[in-house]
Protein backbone atom coordinates (compact mmCIF):
# COMPACT_ATOMS: atom_id res chain seq x y z
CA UNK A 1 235.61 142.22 175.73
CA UNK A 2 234.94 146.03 175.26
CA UNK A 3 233.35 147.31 171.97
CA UNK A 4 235.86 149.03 170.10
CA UNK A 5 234.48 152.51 169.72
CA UNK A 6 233.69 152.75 173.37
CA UNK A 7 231.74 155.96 172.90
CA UNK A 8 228.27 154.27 171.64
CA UNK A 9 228.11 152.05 174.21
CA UNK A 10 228.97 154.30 177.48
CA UNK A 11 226.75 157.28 175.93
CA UNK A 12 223.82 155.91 173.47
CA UNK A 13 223.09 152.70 174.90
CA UNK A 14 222.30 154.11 178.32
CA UNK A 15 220.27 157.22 176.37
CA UNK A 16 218.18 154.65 174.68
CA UNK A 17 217.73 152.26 177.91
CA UNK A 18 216.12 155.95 179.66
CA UNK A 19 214.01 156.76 176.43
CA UNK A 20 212.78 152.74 176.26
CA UNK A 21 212.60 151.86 179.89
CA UNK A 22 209.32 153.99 180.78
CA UNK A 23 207.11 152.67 177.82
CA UNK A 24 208.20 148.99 179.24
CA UNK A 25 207.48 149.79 182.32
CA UNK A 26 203.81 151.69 181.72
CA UNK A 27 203.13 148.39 179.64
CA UNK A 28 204.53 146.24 182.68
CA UNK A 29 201.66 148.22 184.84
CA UNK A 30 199.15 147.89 182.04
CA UNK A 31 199.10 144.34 182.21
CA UNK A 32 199.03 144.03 185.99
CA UNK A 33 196.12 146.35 186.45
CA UNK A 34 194.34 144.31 183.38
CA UNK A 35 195.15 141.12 185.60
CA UNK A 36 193.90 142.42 188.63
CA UNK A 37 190.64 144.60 187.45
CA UNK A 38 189.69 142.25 184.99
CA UNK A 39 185.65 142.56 184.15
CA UNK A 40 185.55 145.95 186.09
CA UNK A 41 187.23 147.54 183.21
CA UNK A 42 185.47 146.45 180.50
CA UNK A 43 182.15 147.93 180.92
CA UNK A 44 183.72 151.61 180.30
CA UNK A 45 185.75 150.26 177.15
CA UNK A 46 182.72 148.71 175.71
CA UNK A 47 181.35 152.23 176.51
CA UNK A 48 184.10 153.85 174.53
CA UNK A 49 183.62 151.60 171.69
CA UNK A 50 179.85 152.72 171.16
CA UNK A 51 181.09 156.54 171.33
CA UNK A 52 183.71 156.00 168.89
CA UNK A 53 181.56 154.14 166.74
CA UNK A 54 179.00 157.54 166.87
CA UNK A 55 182.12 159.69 165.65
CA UNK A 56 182.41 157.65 162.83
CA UNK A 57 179.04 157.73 162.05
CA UNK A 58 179.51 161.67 162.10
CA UNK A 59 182.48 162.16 160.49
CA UNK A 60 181.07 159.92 157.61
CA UNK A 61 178.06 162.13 157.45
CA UNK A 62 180.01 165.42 157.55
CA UNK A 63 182.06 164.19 155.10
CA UNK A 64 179.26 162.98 152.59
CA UNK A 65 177.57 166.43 152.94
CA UNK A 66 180.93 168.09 152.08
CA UNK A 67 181.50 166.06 149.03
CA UNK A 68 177.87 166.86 148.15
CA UNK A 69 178.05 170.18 147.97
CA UNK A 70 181.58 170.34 146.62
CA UNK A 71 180.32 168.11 143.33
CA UNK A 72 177.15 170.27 142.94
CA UNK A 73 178.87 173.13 142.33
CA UNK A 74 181.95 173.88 143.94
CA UNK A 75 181.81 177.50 144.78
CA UNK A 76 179.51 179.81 145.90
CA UNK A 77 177.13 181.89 143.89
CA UNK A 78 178.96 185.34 144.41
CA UNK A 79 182.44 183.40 143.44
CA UNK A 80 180.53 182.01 140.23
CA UNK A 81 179.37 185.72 139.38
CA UNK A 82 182.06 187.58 140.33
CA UNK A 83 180.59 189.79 143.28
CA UNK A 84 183.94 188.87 145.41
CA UNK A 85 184.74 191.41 147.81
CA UNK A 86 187.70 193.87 146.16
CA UNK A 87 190.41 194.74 148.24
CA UNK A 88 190.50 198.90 149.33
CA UNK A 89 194.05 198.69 148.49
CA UNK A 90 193.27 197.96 144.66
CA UNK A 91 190.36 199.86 143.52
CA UNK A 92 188.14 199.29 140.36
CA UNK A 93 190.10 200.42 137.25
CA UNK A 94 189.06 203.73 135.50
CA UNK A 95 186.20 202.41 133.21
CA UNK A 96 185.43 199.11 134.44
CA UNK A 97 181.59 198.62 135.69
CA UNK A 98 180.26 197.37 138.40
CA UNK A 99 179.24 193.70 137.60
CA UNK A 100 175.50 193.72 136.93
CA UNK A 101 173.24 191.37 139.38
């Protein structure tokens, strides 16, 4: 028995069959190289495991100095006391003073 729109079957069924079919098959040659290598493999993951848990480690740490330094103060001193670059294209108004140190 045909569908009765024939059109998703004859066009989108064989487009999704050629978009699934490769990750099937890399998983298909996953598991037969797992099979086959077996122990010689997992020396380098358990490698990869220690590195990854070292990145962690950093990121942590680069992210607890970050916070640190956001909660003591949040900007810098020359933000805080308003010695910001100006931009040449807007100049000082007539009047206004240099902010004192």
């Amino acid at each position: 028995m045909l569908p009765d729109p024939l059109h998703p079957a004859v066009v989108h069924f064989p487009i999704a069959i050629a978009v699934l079919l490769p990750f099937a098959l890399a998983l298909a040659a996953g598991a037969i190289l797992e099979r086959a290598l077996g122990e010689a493999l997992e020396r380098p993951i358990h490698e990869q495991e220690e590195n990854a848990e070292r990145l962690v480690l950093g990121f942590g740490a680069s992210f607890a100095l970050t916070a640190a330094g956001l909660l003591r103060g949040g900007r810098s001193s020359s933000a805080r006391h308003g010695r910001g670059a100006r931009h040449p294209a807007r100049p000082r108004p007539a009047g206004e003073a240099p902010p004192t140190p």
